[in-house]
Protein backbone atom coordinates (compact mmCIF):
# COMPACT_ATOMS: atom_id res chain seq x y z
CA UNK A 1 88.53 175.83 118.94
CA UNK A 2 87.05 173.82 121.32
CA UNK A 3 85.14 175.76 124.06
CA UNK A 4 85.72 174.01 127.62
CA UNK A 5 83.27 175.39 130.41
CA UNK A 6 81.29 173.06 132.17
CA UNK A 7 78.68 175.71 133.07
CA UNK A 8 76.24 177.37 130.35
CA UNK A 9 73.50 179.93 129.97
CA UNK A 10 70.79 179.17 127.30
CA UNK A 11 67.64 180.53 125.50
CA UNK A 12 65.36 180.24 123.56
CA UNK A 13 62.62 182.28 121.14
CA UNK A 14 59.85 181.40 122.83
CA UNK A 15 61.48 182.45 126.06
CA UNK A 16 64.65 184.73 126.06
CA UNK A 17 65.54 184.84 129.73
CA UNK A 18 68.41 182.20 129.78
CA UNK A 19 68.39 179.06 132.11
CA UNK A 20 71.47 177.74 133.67
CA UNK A 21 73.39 174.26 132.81
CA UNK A 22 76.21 172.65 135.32
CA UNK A 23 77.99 169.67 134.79
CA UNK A 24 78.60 167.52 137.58
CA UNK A 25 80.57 164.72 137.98
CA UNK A 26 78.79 161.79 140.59
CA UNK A 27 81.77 161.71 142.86
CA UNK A 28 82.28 164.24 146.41
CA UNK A 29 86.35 165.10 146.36
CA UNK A 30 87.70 168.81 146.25
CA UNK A 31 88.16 168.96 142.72
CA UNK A 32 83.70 168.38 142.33
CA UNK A 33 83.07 171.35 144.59
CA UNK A 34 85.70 173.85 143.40
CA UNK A 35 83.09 176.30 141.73
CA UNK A 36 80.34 175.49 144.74
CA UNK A 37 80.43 179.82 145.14
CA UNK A 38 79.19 180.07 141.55
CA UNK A 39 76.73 176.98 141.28
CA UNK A 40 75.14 178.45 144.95
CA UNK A 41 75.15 182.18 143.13
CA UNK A 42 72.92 180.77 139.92
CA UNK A 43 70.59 178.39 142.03
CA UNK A 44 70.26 181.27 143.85
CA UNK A 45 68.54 183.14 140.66
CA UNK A 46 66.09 180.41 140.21
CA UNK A 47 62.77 178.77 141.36
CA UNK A 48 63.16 175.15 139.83
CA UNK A 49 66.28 173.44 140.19
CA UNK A 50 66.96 169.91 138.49
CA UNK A 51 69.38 167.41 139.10
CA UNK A 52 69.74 164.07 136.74
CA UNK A 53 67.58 161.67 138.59
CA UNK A 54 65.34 163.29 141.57
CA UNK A 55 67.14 162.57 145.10
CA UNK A 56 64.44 163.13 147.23
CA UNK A 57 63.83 160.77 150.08
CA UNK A 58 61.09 158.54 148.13
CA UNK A 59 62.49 158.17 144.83
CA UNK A 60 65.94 157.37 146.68
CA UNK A 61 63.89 154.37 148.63
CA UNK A 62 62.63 153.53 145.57
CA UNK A 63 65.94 153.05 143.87
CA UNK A 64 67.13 151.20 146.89
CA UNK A 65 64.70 148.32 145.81
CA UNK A 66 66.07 147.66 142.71
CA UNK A 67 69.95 147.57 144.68
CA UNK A 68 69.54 143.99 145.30
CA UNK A 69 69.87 140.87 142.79
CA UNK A 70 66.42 138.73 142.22
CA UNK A 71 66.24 135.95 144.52
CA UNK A 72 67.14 133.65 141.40
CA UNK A 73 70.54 134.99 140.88
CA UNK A 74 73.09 133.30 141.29
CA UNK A 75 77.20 134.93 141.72
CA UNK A 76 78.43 132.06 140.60
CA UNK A 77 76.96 131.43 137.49
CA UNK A 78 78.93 134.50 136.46
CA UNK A 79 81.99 134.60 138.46
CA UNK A 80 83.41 131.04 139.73
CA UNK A 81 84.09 130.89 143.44
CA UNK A 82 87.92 130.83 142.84
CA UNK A 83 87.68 134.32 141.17
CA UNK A 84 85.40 135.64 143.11
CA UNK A 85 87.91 134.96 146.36
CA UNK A 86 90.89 136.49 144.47
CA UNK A 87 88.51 139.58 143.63
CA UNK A 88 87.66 139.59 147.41
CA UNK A 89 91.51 139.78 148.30
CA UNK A 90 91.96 142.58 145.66
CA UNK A 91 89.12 144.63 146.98
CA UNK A 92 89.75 144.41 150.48
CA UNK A 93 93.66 145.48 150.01
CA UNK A 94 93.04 148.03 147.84
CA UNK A 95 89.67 149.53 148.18
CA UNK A 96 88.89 148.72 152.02
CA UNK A 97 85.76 146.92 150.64
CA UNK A 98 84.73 143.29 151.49
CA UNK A 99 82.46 142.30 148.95
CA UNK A 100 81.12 139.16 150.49
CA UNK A 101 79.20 141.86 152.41
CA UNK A 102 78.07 143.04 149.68
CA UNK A 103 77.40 140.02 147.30
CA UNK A 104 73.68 140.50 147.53
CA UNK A 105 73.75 143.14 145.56
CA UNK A 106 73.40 143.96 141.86
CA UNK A 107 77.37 144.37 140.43
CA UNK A 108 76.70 147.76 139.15
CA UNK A 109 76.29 149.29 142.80
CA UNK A 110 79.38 147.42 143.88
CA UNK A 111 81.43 148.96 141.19
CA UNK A 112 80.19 152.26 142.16
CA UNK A 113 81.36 151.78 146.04
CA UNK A 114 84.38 150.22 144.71
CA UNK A 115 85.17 152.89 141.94
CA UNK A 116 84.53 155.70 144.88
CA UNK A 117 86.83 154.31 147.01
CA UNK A 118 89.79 154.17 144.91
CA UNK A 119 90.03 158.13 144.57
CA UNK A 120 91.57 159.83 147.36
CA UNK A 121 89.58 162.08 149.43
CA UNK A 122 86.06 161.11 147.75
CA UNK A 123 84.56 161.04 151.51
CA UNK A 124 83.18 164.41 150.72
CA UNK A 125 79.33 164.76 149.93
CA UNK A 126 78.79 164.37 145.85
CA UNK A 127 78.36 167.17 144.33
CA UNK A 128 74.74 166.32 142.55
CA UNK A 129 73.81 166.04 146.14
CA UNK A 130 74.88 169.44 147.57
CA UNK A 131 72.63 171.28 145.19
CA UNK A 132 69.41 169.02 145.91
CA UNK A 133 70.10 169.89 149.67
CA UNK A 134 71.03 173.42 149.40
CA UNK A 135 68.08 173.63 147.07
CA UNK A 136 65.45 171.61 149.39
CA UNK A 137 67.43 173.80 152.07
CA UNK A 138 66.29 176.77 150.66
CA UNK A 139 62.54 176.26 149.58
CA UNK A 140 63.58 175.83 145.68
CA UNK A 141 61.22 173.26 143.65
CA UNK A 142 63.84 170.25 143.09
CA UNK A 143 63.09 167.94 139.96
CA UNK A 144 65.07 164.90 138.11
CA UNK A 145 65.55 165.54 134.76
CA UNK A 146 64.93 161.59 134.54
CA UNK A 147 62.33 160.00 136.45
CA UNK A 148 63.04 157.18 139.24
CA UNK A 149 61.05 154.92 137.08
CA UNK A 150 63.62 155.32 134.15
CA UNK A 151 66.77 155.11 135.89
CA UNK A 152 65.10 151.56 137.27
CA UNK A 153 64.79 150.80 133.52
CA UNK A 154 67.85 151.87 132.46
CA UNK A 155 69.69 149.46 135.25
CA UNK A 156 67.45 146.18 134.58
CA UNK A 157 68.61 146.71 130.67
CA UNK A 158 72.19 146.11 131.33
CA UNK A 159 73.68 143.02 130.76
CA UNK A 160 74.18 141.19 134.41
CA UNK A 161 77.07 138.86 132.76
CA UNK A 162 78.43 142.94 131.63
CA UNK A 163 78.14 144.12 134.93
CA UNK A 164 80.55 141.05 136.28
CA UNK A 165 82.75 140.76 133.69
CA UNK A 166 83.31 144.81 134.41
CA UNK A 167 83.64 143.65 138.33
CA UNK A 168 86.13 140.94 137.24
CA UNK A 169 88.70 143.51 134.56
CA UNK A 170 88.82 146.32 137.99
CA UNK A 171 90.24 143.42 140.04
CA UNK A 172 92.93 143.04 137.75
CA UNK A 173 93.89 146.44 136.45
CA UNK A 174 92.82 148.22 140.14
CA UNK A 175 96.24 150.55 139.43
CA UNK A 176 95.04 151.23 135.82
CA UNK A 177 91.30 152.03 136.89
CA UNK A 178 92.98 154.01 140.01
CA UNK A 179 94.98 156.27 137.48
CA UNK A 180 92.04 156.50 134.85
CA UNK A 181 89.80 157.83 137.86
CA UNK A 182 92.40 160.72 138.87
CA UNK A 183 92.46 161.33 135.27
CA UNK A 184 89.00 161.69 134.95
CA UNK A 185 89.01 164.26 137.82
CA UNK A 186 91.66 166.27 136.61
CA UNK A 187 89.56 166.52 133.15
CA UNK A 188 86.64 167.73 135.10
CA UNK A 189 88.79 170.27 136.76
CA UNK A 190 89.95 171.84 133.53
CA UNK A 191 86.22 171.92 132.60
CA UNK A 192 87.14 169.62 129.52
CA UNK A 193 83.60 168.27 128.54
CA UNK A 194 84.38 166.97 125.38
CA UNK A 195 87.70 165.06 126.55
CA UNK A 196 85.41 163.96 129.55
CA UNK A 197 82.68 162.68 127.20
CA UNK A 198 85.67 160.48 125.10
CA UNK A 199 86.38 159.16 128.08
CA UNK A 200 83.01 158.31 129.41
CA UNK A 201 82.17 156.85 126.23
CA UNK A 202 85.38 154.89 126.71
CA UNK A 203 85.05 153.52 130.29
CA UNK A 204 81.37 152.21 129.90
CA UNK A 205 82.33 150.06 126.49
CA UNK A 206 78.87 148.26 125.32
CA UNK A 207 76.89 150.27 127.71
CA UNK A 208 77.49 153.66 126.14
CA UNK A 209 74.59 153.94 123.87
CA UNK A 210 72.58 153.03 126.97
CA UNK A 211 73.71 155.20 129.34
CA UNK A 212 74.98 158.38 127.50
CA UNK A 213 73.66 158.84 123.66
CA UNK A 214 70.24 157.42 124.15
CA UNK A 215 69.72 159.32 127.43
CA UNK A 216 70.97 162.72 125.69
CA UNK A 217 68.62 162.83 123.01
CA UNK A 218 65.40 162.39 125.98
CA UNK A 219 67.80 164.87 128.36
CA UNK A 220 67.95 167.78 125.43
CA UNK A 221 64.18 167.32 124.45
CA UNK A 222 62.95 167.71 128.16
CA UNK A 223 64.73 170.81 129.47
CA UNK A 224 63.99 172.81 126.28
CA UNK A 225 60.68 172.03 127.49
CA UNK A 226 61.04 172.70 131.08
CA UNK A 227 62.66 176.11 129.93
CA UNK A 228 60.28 177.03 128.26
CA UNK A 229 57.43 177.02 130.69
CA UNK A 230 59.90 178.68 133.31
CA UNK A 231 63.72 179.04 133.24
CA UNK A 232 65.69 177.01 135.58
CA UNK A 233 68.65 175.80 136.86
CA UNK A 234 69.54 172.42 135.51
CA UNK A 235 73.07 170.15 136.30
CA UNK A 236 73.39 166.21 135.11
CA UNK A 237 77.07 164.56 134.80
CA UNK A 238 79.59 166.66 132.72
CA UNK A 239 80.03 163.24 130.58
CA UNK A 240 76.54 164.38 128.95
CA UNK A 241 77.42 167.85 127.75
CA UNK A 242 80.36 167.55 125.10
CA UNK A 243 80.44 165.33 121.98
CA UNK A 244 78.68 165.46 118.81
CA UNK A 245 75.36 163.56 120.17
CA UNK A 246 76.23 165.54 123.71
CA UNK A 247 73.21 167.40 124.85
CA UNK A 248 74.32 170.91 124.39
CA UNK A 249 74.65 169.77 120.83
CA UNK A 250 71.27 168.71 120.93
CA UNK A 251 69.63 171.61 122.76
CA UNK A 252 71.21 173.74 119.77
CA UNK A 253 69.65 171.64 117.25
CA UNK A 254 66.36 172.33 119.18
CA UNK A 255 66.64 175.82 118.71
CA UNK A 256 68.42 177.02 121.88
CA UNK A 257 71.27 179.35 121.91
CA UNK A 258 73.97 178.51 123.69
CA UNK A 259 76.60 180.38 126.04
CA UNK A 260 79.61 179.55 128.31
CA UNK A 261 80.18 181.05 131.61
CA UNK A 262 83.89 181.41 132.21
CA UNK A 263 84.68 180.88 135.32
């Protein structure tokens, strides 16, 4: 039977007091901060707290460079002005977003405002972001799991003509993408991570090995380590956790031992 929690203890030999895990999901509606009590009780217990990428105020700027496309880029060698006005039309109807506004910028972060602004009530803070603050609020060490540097990599490694094409199929299944979003949420909410790593897998189509099974192997490897020198509290998206290349998978084969908190 599959075991749906997405928050776990683990340990290891070399050092039995457990470390925490959350899974987090990079959106900020009600059904992201339902178990805020019990993520604020176990950051609480700990000195180092880790979020996937580090979102303090320099490595933040730092990503901001990277938002915008290379001077030599041009839209419409990827998306011809007729579709990129239809697109437009779409975006602004159903999403409140005028991407001529935004057309500087790389298509990846336009998805992302595009994909957040299809789910109702996603106004709220995201929930990767409430622990950094209420960590930095409260004098914790705050790490990313990944560095800046490698998140940069990861985004100049995707495909640009990808990262249209993906722009292009929202515009013209925005009900389907809608639905598959509140789906996604309701999957977090029943704490699902193996359903929720299907469908990640699913949703990001060539750019899964990228972004999730590549990224899991370096994620497992890293907070073994950090455990071991000091347990901590660790969260990255939920997408990561199930699956047979999923990182609690991993950390297993690494020699941790692995526990669900019900909740």
């Amino acid at each position: 039977m599959r075991v749906k929690s997405l928050f776990w203890s683990f340990a290891t030999a070399e050092r039995p007091q457990p470390s925490f895990l959350c899974g987090t999901i990079h959106l900020g509606t009600p059904e992201c901060v339902k178990h805020w009590a019990l993520i604020e009780k176990y950051i609480d217990q700990y000195n180092r707290i880790y979020t996937e990428s580090s979102i303090g105020p320099d490595a933040v700027s730092y990503l901001r460079s990277f938002t915008l496309l290379d001077a030599d880029v041009d839209i419409h060698d990827y998306v011809t002005p007729r579709r990129w006005s239809k697109m437009r039309s779409t975006f602004v109807k159903y999403c409140n977003i005028d991407i001529d506004k935004m057309k500087m910028y790389r298509p990846l972060f336009i998805l992302a405002a595009i994909q957040s602004n299809l789910v109702d009530g996603a106004s709220m803070t995201p929930l990767d972001h409430m622990i950094w603050q209420y960590a930095d609020d409260h004098d914790k060490s705050t790490y990313g799991v990944e560095t800046p540097q490698e998140q940069v990599d990861i985004m100049l490694q995707m495909d640009m003509k990808q990262q249209y094409l993906n722009l292009i199929r929202i515009s013209k299944t925005i009900s389907k993408t809608r639905s598959f979003i509140k789906k996604l949420l309701k999957t977090y909410e029943a704490q699902d991570i193996d359903r929720l790593y299907q469908m990640s897998k699913a949703s990001l189509g060539v750019d899964r090995g990228l972004l999730i099974q590549s990224r899991n192997t370096i994620m497992a490897h890293r907070i073994i380590n950090h455990h071991n020198d000091e347990p901590s509290f660790f969260s990255f998206g939920a997408g990561h956790l199930g699956g047979g290349s999923g990182v609690l998978r991993k950390l297993k084969q690494n020699g941790a031992t692995m526990k669900p908190i019900a909740h």
